[in-house]
PDB file of N, CA and C in Angstrom:
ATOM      1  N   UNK A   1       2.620  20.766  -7.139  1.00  0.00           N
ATOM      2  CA  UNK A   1       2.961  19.853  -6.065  1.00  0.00           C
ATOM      3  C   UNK A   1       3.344  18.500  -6.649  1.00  0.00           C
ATOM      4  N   UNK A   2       4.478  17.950  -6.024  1.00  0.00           N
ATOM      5  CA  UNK A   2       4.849  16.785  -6.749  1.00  0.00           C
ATOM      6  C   UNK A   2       4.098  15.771  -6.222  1.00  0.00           C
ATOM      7  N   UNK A   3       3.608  14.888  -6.736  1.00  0.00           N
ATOM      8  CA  UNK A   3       3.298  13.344  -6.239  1.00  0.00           C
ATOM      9  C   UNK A   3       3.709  12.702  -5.347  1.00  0.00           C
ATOM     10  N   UNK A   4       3.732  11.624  -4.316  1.00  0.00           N
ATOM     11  CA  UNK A   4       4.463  11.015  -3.798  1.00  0.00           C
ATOM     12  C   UNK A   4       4.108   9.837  -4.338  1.00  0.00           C
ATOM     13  N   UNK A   5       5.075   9.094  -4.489  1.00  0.00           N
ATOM     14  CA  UNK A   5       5.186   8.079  -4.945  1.00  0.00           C
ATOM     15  C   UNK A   5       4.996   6.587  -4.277  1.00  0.00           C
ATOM     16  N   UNK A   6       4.601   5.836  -4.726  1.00  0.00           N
ATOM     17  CA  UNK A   6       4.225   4.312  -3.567  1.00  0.00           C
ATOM     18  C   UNK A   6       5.201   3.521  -3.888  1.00  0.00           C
ATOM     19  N   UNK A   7       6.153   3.587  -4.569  1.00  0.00           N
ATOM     20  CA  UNK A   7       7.214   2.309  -5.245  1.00  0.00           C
ATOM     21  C   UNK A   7       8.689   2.759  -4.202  1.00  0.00           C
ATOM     22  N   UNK A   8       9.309   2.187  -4.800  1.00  0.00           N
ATOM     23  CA  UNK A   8      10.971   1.716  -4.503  1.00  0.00           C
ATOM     24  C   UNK A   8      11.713   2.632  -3.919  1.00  0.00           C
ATOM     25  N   UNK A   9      11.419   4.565  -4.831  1.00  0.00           N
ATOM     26  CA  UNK A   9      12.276   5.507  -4.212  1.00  0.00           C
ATOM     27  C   UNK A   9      12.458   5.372  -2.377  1.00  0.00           C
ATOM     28  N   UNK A  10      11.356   4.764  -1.926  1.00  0.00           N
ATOM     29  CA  UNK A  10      11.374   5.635  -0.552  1.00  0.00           C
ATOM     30  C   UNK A  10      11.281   3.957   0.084  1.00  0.00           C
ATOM     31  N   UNK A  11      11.514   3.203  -0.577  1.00  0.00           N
ATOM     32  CA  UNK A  11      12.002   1.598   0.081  1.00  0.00           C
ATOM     33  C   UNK A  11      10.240   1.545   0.823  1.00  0.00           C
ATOM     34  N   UNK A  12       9.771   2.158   0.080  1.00  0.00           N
ATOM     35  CA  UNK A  12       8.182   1.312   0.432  1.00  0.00           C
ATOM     36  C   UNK A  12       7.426   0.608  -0.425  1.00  0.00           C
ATOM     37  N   UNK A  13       6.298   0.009  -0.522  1.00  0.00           N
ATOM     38  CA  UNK A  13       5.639  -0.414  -1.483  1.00  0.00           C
ATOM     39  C   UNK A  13       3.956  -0.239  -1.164  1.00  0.00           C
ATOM     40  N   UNK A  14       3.541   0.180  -1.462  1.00  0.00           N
ATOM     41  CA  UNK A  14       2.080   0.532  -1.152  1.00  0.00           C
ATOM     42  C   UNK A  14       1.544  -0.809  -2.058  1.00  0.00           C
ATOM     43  N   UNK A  15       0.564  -2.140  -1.557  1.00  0.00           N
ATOM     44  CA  UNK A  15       0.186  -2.919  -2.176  1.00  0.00           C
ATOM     45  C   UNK A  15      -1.580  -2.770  -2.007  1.00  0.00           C
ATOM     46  N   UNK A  16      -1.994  -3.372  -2.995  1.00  0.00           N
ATOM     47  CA  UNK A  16      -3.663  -4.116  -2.511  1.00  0.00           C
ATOM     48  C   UNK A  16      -3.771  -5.316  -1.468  1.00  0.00           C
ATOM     49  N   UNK A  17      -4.893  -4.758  -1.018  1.00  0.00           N
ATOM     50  CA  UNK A  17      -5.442  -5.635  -0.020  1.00  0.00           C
ATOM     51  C   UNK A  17      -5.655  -7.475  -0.694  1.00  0.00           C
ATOM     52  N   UNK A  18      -5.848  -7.058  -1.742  1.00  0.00           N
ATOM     53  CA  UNK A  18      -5.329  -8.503  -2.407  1.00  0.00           C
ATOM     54  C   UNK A  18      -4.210  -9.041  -1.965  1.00  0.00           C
ATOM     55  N   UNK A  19      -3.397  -7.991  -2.633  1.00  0.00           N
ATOM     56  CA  UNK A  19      -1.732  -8.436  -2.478  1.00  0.00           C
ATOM     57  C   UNK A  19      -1.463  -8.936  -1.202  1.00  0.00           C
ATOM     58  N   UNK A  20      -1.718  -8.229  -0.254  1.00  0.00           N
ATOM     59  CA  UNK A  20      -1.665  -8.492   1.281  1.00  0.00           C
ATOM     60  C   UNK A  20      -2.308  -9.753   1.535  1.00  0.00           C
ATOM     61  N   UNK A  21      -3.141  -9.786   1.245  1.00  0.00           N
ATOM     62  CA  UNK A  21      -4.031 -10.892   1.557  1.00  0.00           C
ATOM     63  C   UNK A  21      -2.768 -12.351   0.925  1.00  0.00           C
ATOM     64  N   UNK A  22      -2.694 -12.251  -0.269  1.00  0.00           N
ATOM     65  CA  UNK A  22      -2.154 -13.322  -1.079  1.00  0.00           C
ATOM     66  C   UNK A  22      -0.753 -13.761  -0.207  1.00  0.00           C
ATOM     67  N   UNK A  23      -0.012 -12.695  -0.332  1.00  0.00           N
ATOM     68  CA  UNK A  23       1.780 -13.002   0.349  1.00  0.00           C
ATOM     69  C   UNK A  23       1.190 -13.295   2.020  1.00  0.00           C
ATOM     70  N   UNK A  24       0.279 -12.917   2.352  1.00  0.00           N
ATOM     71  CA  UNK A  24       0.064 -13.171   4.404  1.00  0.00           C
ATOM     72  C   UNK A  24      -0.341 -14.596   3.675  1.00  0.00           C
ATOM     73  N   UNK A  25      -1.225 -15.248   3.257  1.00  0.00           N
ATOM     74  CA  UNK A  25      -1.586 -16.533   3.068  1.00  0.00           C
ATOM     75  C   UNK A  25      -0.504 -17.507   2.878  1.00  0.00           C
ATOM     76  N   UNK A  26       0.574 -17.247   1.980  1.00  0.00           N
ATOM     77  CA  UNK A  26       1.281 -18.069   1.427  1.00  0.00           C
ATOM     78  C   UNK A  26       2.328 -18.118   2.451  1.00  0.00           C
ATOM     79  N   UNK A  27       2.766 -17.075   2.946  1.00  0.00           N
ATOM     80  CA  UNK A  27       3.549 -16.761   4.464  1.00  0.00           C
ATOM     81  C   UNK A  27       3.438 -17.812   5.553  1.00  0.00           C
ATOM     82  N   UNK A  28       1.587 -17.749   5.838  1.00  0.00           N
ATOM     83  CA  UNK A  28       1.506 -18.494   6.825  1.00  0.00           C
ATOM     84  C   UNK A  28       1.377 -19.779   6.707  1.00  0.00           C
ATOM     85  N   UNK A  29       1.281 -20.336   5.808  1.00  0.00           N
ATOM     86  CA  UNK A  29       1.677 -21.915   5.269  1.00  0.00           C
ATOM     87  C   UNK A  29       3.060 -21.941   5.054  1.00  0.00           C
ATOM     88  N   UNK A  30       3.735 -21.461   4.665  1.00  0.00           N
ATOM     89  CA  UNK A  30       5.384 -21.480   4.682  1.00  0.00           C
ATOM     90  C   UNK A  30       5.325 -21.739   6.804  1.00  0.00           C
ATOM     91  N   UNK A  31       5.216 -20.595   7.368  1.00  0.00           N
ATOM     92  CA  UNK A  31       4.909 -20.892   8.821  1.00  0.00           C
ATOM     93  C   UNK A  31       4.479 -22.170   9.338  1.00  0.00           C
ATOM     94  N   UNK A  32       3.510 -22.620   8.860  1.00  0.00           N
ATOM     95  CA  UNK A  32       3.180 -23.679   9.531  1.00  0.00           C
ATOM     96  C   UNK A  32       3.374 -24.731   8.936  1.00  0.00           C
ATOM     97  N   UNK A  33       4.294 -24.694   7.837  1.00  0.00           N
ATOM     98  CA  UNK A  33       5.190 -26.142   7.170  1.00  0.00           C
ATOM     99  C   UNK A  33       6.316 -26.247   8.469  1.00  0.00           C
ATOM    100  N   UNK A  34       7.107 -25.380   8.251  1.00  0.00           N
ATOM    101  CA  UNK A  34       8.493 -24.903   9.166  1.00  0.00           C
ATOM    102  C   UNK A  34       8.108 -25.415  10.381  1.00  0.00           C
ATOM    103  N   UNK A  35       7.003 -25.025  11.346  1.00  0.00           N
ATOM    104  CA  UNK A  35       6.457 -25.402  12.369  1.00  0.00           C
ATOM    105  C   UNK A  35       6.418 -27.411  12.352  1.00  0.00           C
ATOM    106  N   UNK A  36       5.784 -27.787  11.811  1.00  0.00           N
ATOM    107  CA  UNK A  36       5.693 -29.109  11.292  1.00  0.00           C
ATOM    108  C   UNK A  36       7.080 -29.880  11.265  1.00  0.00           C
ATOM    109  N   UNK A  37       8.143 -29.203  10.228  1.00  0.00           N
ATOM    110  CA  UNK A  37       9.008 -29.865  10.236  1.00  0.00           C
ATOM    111  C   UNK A  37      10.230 -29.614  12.009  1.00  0.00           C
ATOM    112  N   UNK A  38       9.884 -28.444  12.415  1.00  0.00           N
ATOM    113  CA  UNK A  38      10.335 -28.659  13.707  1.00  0.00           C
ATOM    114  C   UNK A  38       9.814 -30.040  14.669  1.00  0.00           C
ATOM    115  N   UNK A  39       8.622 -29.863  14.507  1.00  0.00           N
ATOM    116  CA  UNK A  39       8.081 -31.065  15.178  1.00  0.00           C
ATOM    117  C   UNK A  39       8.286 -32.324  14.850  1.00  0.00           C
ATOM    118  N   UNK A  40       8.436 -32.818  13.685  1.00  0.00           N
ATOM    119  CA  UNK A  40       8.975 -33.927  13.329  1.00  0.00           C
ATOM    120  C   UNK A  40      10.446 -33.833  13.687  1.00  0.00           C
ATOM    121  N   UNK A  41      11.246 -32.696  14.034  1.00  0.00           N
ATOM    122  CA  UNK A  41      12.904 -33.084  14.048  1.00  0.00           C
ATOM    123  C   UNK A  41      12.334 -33.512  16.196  1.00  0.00           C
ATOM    124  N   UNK A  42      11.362 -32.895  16.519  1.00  0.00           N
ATOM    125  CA  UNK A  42      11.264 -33.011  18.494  1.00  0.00           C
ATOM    126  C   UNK A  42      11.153 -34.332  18.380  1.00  0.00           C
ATOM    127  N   UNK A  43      10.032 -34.959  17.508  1.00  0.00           N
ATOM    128  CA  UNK A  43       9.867 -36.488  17.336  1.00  0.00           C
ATOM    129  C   UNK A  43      10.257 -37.604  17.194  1.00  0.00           C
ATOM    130  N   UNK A  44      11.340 -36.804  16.423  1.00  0.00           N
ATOM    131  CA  UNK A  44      12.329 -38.252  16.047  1.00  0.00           C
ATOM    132  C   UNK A  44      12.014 -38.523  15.110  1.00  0.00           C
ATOM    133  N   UNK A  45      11.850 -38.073  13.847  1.00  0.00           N
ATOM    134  CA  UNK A  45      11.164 -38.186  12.842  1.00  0.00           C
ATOM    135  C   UNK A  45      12.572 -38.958  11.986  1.00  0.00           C
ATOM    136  N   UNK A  46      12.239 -39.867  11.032  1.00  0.00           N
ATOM    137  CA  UNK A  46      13.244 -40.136   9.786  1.00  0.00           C
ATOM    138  C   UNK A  46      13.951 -39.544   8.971  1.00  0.00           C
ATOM    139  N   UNK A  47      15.039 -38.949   9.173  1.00  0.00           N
ATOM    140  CA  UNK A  47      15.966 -37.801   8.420  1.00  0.00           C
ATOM    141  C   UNK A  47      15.329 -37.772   6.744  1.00  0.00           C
ATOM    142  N   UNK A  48      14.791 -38.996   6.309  1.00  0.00           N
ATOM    143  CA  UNK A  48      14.318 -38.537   4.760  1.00  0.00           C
ATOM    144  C   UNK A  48      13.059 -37.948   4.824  1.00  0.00           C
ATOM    145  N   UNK A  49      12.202 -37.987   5.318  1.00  0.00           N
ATOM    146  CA  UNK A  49      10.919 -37.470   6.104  1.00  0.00           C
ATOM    147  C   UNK A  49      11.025 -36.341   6.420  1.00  0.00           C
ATOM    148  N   UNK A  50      12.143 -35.682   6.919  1.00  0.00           N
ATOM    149  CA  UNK A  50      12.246 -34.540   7.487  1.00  0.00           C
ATOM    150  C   UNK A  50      12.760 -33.351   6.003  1.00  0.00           C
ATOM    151  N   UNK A  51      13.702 -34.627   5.237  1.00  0.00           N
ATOM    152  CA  UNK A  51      14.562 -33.744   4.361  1.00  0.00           C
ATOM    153  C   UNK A  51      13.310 -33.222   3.413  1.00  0.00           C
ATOM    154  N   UNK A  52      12.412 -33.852   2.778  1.00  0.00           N
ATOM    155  CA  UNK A  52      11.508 -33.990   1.739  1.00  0.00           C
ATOM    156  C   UNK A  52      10.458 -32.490   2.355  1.00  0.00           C
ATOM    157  N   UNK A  53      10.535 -32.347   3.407  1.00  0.00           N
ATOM    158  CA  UNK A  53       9.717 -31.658   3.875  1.00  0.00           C
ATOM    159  C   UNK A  53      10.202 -30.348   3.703  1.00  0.00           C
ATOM    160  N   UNK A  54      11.420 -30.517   4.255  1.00  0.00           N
ATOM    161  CA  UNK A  54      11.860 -28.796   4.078  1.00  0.00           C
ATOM    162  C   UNK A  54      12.069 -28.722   2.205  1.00  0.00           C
ATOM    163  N   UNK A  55      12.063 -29.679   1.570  1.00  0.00           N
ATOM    164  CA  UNK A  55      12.370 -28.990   0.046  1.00  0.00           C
ATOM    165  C   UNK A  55      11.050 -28.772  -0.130  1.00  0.00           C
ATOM    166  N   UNK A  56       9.769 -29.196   0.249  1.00  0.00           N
ATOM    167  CA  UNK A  56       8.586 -28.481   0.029  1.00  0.00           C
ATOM    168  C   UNK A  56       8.654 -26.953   0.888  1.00  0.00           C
ATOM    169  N   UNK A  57       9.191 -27.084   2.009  1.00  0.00           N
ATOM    170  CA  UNK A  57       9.342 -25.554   2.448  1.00  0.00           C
ATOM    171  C   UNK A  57      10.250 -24.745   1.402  1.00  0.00           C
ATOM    172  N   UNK A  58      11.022 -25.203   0.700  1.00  0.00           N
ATOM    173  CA  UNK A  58      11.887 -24.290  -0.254  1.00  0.00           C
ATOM    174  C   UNK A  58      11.474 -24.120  -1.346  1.00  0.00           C
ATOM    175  N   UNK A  59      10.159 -25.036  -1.542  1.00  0.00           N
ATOM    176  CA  UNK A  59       9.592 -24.635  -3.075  1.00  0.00           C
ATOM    177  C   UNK A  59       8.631 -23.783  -2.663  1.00  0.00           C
ATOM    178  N   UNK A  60       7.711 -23.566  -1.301  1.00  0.00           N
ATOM    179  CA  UNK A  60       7.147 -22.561  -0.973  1.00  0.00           C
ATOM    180  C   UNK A  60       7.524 -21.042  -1.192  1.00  0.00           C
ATOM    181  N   UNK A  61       9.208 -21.226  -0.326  1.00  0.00           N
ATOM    182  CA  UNK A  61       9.464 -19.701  -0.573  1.00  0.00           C
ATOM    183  C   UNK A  61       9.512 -19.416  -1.914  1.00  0.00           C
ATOM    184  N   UNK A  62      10.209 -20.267  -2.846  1.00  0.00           N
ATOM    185  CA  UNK A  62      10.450 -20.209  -4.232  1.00  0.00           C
ATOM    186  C   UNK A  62       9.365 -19.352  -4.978  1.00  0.00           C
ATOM    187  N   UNK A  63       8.018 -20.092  -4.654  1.00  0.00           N
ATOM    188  CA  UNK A  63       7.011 -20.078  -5.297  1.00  0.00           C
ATOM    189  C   UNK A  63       7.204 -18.355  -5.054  1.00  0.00           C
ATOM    190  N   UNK A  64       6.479 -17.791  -3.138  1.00  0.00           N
ATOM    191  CA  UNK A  64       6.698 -16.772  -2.528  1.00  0.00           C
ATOM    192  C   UNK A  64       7.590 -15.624  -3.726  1.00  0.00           C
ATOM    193  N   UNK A  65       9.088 -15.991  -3.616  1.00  0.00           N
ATOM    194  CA  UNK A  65       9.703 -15.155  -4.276  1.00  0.00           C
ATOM    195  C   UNK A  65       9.443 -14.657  -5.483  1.00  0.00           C
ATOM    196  N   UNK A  66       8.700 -15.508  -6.115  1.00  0.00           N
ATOM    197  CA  UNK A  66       8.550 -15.774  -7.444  1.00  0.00           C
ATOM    198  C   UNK A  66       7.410 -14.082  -7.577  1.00  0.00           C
ATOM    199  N   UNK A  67       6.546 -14.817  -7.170  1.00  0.00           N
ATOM    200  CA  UNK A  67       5.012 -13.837  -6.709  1.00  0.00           C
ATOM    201  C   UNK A  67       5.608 -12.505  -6.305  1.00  0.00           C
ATOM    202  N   UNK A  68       6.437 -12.514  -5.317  1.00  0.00           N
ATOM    203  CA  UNK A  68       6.824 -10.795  -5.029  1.00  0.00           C
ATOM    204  C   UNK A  68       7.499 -10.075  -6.155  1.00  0.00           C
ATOM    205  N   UNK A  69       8.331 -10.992  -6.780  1.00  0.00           N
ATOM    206  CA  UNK A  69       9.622 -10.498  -7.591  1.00  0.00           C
ATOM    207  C   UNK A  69       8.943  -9.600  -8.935  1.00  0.00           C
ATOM    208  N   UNK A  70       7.852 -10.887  -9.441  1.00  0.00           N
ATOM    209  CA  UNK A  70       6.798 -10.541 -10.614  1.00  0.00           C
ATOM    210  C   UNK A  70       6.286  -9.548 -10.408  1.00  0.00           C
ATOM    211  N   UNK A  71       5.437  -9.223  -9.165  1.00  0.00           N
ATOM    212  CA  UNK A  71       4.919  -7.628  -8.503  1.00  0.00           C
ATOM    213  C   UNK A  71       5.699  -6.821  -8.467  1.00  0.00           C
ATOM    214  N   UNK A  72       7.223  -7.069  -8.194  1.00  0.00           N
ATOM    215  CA  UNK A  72       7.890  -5.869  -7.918  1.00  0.00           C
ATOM    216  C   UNK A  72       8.276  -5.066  -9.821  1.00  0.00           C
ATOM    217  N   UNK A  73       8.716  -5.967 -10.609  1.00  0.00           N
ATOM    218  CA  UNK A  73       8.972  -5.939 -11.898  1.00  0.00           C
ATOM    219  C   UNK A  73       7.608  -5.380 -12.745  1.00  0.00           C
ATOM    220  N   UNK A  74       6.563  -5.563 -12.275  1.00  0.00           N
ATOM    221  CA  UNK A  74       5.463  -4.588 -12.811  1.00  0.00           C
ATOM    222  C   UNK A  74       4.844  -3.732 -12.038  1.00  0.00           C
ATOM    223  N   UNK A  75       5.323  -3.069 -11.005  1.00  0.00           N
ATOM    224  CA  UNK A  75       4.990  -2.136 -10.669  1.00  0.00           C
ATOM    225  C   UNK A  75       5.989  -0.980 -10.698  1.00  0.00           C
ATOM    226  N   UNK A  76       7.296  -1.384  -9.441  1.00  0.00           N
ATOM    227  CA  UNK A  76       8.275  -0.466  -8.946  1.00  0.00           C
ATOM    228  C   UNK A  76       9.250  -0.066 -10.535  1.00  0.00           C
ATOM    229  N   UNK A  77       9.971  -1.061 -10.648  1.00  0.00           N
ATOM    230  CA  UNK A  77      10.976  -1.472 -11.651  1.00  0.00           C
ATOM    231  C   UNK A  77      10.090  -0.546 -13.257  1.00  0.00           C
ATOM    232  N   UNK A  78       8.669  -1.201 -13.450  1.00  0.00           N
ATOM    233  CA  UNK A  78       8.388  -0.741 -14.638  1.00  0.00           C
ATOM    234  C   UNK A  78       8.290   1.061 -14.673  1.00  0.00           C
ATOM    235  N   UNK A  79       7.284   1.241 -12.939  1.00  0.00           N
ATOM    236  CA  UNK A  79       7.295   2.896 -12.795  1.00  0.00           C
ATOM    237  C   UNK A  79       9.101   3.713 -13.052  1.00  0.00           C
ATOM    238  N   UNK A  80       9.405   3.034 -12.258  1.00  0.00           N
ATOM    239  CA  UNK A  80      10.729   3.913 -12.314  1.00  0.00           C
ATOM    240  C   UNK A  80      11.746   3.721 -13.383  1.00  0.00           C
ATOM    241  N   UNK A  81      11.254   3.002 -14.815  1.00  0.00           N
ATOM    242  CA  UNK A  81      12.027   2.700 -15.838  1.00  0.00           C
ATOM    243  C   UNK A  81      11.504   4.101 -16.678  1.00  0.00           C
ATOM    244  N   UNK A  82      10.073   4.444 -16.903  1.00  0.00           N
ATOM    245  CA  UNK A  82       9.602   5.287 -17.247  1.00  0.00           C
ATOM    246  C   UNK A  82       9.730   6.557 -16.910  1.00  0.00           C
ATOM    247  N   UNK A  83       9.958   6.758 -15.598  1.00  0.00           N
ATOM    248  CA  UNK A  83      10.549   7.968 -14.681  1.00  0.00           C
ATOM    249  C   UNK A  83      11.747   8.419 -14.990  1.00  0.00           C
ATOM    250  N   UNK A  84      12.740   7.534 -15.911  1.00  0.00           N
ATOM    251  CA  UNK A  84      14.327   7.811 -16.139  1.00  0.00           C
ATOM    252  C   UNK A  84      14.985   7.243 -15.143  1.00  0.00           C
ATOM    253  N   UNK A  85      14.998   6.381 -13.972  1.00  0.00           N
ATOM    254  CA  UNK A  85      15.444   6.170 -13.088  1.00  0.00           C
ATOM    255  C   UNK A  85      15.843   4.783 -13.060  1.00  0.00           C
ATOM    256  N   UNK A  86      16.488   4.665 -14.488  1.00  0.00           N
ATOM    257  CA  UNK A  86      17.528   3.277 -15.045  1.00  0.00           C
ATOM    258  C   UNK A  86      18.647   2.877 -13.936  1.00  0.00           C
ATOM    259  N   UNK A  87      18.911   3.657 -12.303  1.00  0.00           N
ATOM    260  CA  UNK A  87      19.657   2.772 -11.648  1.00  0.00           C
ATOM    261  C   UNK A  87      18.408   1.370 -11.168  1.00  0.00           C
ATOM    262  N   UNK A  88      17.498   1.424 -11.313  1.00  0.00           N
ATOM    263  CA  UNK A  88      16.333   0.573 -10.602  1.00  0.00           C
ATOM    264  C   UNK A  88      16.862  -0.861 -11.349  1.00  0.00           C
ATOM    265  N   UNK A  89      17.257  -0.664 -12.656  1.00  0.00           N
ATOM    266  CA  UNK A  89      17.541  -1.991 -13.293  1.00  0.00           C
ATOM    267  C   UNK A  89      18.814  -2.359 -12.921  1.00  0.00           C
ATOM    268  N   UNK A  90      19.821  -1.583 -12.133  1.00  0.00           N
ATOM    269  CA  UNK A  90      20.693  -2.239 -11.794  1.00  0.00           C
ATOM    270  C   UNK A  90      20.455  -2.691  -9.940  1.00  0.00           C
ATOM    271  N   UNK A  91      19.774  -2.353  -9.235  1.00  0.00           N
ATOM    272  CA  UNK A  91      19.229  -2.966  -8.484  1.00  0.00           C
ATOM    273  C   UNK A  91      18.174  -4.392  -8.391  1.00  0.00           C
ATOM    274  N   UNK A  92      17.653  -4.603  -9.540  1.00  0.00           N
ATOM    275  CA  UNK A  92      16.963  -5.860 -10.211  1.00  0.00           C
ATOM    276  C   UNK A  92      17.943  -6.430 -10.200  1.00  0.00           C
ATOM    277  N   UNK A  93      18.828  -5.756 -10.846  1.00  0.00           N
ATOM    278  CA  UNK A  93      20.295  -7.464 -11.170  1.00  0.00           C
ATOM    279  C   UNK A  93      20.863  -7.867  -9.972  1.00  0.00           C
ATOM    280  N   UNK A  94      21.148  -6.578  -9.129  1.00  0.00           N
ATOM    281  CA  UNK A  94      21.590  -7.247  -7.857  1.00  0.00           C
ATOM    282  C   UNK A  94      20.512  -8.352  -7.006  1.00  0.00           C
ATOM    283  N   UNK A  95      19.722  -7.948  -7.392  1.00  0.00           N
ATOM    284  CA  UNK A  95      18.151  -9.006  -6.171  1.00  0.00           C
ATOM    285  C   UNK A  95      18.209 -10.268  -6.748  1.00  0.00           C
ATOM    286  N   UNK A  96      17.850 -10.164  -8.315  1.00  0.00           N
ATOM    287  CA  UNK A  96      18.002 -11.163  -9.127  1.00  0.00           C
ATOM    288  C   UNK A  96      19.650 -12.259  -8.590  1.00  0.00           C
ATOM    289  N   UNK A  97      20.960 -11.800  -8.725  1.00  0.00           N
ATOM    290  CA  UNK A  97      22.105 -12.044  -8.792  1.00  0.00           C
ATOM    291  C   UNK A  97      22.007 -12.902  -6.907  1.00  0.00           C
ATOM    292  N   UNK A  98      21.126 -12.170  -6.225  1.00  0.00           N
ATOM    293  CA  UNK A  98      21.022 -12.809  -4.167  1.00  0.00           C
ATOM    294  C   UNK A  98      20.123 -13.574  -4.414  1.00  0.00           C
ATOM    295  N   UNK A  99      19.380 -14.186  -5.304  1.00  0.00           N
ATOM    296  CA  UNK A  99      18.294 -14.797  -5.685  1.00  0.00           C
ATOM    297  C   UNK A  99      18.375 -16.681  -6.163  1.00  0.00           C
ATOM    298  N   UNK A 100      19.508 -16.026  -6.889  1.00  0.00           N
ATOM    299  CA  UNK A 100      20.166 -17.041  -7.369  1.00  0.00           C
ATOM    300  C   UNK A 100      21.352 -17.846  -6.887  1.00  0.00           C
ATOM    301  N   UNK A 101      21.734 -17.263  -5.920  1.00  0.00           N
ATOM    302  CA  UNK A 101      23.213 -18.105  -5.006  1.00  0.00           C
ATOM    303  C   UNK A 101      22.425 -19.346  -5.123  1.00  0.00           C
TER     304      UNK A 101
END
């Protein structure tokens, strides 16, 4: 009987309750930055005030991306390099390549 697998083939990812835990945390502070800076644009807030805010929202996701990308590269990417299933690294370049615009 073959295995089923928790990675990339089947566009799922089976994580730890860690993991979950970590990306929902960092999520919901990304959430409730975004939230914040809406409220300062209802307010009338100072366009530099507002701007400074969302580049902390963009270093959030940054951070975010950062954290998934690293998980995905040692789990999915490394399983399925070992498996023979070298299109996975050309899917890295593409994520990597939307990553970087």
């Amino acid at each position: 009987m073959t295995e089923k697998k928790d990675c990339c083939p089947h566009r799922t990812k089976k994580r730890t309750e860690e993991e979950i835990r970590c990306l929902i945390h960092r999520l919901n502070r990304i959430e409730g930055q975004v939230r914040g800076v809406k409220g300062m644009v209802e307010k009338d807030a100072y366009c530099p005030d507002i701007l400074v805010q969302v580049a902390a929202i963009n270093a959030a996701l940054n951070a975010f991306n950062k954290e998934l990308l690293a998980s995905h590269i040692r789990t999915c990417v490394a399983s399925d390099i070992r498996e023979g299933r070298e299109e996975t690294v050309d899917e890295l370049v593409r994520t990597l390549q939307k990553l970087m615009k």
